[in-house]
Structure formats: structure tokens, C-alpha cells
N, C-alpha and C. Protein backbone atom coordinates (compact mmCIF):
# COMPACT_ATOMS: atom_id res chain seq x y z
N UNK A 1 -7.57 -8.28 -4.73
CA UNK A 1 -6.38 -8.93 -4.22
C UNK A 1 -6.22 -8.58 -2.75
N UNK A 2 -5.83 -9.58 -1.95
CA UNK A 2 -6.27 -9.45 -0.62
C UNK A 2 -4.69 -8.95 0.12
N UNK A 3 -4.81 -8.09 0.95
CA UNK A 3 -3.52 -8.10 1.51
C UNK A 3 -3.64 -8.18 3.13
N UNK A 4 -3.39 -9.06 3.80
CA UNK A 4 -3.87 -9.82 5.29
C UNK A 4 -3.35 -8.19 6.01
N UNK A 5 -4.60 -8.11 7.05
CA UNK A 5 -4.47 -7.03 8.11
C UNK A 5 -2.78 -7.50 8.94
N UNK A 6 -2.10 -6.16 9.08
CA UNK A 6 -0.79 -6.53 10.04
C UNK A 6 0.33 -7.25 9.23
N UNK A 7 -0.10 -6.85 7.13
CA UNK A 7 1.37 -7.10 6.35
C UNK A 7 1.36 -5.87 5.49
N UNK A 8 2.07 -6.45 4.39
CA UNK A 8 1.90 -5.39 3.53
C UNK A 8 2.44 -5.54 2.20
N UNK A 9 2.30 -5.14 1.19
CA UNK A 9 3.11 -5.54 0.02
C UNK A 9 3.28 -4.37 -0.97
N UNK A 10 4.00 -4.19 -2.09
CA UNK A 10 4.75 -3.69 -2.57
C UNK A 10 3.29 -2.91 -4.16
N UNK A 11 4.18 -1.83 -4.08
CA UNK A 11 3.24 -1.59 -5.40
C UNK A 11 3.93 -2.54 -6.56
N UNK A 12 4.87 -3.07 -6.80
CA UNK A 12 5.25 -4.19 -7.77
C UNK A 12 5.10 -5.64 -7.29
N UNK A 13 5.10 -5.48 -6.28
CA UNK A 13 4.43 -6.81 -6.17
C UNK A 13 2.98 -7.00 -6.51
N UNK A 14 2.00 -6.01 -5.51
CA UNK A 14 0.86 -6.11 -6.53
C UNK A 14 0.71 -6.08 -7.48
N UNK A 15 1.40 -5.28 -8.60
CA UNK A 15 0.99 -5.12 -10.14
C UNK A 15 1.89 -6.54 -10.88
N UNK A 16 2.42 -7.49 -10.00
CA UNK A 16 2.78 -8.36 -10.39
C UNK A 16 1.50 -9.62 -10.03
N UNK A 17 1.25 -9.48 -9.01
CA UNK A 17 -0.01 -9.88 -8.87
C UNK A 17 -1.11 -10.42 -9.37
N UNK A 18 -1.05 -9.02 -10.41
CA UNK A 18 -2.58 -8.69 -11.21
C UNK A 18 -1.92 -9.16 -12.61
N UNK A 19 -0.84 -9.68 -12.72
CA UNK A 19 -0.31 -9.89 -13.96
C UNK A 19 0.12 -9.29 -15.18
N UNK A 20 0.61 -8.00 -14.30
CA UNK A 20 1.01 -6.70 -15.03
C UNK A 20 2.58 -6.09 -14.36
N UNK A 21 4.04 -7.31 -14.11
CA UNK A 21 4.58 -6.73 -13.35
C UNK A 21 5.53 -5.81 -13.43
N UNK A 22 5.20 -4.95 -14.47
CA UNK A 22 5.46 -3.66 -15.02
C UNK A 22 5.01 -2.61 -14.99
N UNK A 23 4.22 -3.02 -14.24
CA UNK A 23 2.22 -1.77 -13.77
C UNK A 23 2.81 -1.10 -12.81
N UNK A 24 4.13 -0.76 -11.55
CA UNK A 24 3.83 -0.53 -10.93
C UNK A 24 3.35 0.84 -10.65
N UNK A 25 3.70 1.79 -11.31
CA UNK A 25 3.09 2.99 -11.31
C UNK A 25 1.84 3.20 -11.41
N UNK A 26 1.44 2.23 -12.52
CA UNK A 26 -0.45 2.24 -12.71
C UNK A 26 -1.20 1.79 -11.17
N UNK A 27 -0.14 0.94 -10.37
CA UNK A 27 -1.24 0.85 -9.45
C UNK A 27 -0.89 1.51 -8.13
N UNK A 28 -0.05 2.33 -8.56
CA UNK A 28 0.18 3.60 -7.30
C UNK A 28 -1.03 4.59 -8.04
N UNK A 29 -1.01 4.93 -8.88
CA UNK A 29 -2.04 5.95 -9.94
C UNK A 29 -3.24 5.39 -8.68
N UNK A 30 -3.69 4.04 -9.06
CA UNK A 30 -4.77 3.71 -8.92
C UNK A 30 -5.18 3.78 -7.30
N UNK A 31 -4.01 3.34 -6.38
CA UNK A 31 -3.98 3.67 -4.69
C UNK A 31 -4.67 5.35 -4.86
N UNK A 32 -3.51 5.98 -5.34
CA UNK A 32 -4.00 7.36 -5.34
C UNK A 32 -5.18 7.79 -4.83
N UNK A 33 -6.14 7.64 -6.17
CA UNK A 33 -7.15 7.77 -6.38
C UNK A 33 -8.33 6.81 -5.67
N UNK A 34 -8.10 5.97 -4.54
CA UNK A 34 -8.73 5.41 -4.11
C UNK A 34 -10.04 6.29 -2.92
N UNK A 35 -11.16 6.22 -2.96
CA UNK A 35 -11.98 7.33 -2.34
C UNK A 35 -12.14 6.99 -0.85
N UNK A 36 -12.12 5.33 -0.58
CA UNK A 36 -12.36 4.92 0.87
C UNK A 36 -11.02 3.67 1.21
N UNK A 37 -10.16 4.48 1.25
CA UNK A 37 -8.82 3.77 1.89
C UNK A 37 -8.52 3.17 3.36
N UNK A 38 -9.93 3.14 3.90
CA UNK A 38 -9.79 2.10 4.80
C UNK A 38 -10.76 1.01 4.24
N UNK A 39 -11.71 1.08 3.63
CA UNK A 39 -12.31 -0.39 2.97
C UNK A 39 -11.70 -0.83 2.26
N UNK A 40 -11.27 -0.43 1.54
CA UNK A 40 -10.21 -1.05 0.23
C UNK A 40 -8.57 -0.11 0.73
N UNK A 41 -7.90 -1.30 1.99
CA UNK A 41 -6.76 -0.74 2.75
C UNK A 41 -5.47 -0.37 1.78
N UNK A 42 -5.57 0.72 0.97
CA UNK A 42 -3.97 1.02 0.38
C UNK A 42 -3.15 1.48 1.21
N UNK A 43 -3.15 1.57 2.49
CA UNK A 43 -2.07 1.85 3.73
C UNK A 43 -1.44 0.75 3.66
N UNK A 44 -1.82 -0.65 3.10
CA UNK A 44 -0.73 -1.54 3.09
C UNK A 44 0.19 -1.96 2.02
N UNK A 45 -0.02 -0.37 1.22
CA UNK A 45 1.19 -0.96 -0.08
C UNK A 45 1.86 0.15 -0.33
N UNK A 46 3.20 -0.43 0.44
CA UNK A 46 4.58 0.49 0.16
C UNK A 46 4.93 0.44 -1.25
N UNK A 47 5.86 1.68 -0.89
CA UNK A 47 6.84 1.83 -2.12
C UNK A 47 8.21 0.49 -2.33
N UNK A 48 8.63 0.29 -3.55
CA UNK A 48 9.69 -0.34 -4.04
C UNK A 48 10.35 -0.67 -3.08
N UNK A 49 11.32 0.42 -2.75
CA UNK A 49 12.45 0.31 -1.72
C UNK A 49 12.03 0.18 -0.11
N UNK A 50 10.63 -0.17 0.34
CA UNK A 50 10.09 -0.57 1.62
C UNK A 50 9.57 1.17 2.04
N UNK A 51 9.80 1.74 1.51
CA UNK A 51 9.47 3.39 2.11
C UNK A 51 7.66 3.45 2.21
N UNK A 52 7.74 4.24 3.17
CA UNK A 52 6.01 4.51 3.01
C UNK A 52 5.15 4.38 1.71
N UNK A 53 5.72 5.18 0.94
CA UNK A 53 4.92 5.92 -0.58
C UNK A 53 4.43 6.85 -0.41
N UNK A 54 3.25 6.95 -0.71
CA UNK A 54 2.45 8.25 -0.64
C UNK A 54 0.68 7.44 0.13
N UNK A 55 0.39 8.68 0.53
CA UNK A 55 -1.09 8.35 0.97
C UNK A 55 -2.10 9.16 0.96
N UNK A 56 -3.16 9.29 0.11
CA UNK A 56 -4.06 10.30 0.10
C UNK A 56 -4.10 11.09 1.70
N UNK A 57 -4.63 10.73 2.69
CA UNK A 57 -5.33 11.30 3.77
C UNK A 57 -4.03 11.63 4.75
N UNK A 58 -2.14 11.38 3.93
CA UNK A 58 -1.28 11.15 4.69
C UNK A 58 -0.56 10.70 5.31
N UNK A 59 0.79 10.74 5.86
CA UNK A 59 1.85 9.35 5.77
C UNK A 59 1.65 8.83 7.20
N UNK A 60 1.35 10.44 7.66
CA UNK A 60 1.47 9.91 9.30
C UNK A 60 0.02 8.84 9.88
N UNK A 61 -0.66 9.33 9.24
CA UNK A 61 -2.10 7.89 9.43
C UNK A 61 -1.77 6.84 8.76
N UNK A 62 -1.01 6.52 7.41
CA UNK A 62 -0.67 5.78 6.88
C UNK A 62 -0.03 4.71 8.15
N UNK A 63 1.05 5.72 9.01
CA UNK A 63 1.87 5.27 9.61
C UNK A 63 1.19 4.52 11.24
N UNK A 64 0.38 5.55 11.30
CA UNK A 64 -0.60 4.87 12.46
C UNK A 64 -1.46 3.16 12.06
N UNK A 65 -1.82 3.90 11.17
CA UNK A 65 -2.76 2.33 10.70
C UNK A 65 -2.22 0.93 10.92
N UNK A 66 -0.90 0.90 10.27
CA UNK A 66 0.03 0.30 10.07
C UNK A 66 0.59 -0.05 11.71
N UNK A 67 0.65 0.89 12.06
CA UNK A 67 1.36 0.41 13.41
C UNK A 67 -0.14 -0.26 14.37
N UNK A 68 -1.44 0.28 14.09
CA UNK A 68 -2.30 -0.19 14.74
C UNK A 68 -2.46 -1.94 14.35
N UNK A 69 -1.88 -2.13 13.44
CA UNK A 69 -1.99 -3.34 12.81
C UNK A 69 -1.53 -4.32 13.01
N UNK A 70 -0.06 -4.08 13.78
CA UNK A 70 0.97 -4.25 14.43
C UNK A 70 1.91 -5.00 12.94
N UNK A 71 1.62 -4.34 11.64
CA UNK A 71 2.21 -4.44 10.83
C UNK A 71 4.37 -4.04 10.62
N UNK A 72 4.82 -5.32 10.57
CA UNK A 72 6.10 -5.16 10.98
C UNK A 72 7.18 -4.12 10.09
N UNK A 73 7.10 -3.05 10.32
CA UNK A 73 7.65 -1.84 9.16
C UNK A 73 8.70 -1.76 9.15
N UNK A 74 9.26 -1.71 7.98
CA UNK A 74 10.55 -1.56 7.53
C UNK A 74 11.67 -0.39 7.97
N UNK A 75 10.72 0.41 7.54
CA UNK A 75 10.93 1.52 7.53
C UNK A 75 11.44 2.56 9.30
């Protein structure tokens, strides 16, 4: 599921996505655990309420990426 460089979307929105829109925890689980988070970009999926979330390697790169992206943050 593609999420365009410079947006971002929701861990319930994705797990709505995938046709599970009750998953959203399963696919924070699954961000988690992601090993190469800049090929497969989970810096672009906030939490519920627009908040960062969490990020393996950290919020503040999370937060860079995102701003390198010129991704428009809520937050």
C-alpha cells in the first residue's frame, strides 16, 4: 500500500486499507517491527490523533524525514 512521499496516513486508516479497519494496532505491531524503514517508509504513518507514534530508529528522524519531505505535520 503506497503512501505518496511528502503525506502521510494513519495507522487506521491503513488497517482500513488492507481491509481490516479494526487492525489498527496489528499494523503499528507490524511498523514496529519493520527492519528497513526507509524502503518500506513507516515514518509516514501517524498515530490516531495525528501524533507522531512511535518509530523504531526514533521520533526525532521520524520527524526529520517527514519534514525533509516537506510532509505537512500536524503535529
Amino acid at each position: 500500500l503506497h503512501t505518496p512521499r511528502g503525506s502521510f496516513t494513519t495507522y487506521g486508516q491503513l488497517a482500513a486499507r488492507c481491509g481490516s479497519p479494526r487492525a489498527a494496532r496489528a499494523v503499528g505491531g507490524v511498523m514496529a517491527r519493520n527492519p528497513w524503514p526507509l524502503l518500506y517508509p513507516c515514518h509516514r504513518v501517524l498515530a490516531g490523533n495525528l501524533g507522531l507514534g512511535g518509530f523504531g530508529p526514533g521520533i526525532e528522524l521520524k520527524k526529520t524525514l517527514l519534514t525533509l519531505e516537506k510532509a505537512p505535520l500536524p503535529v
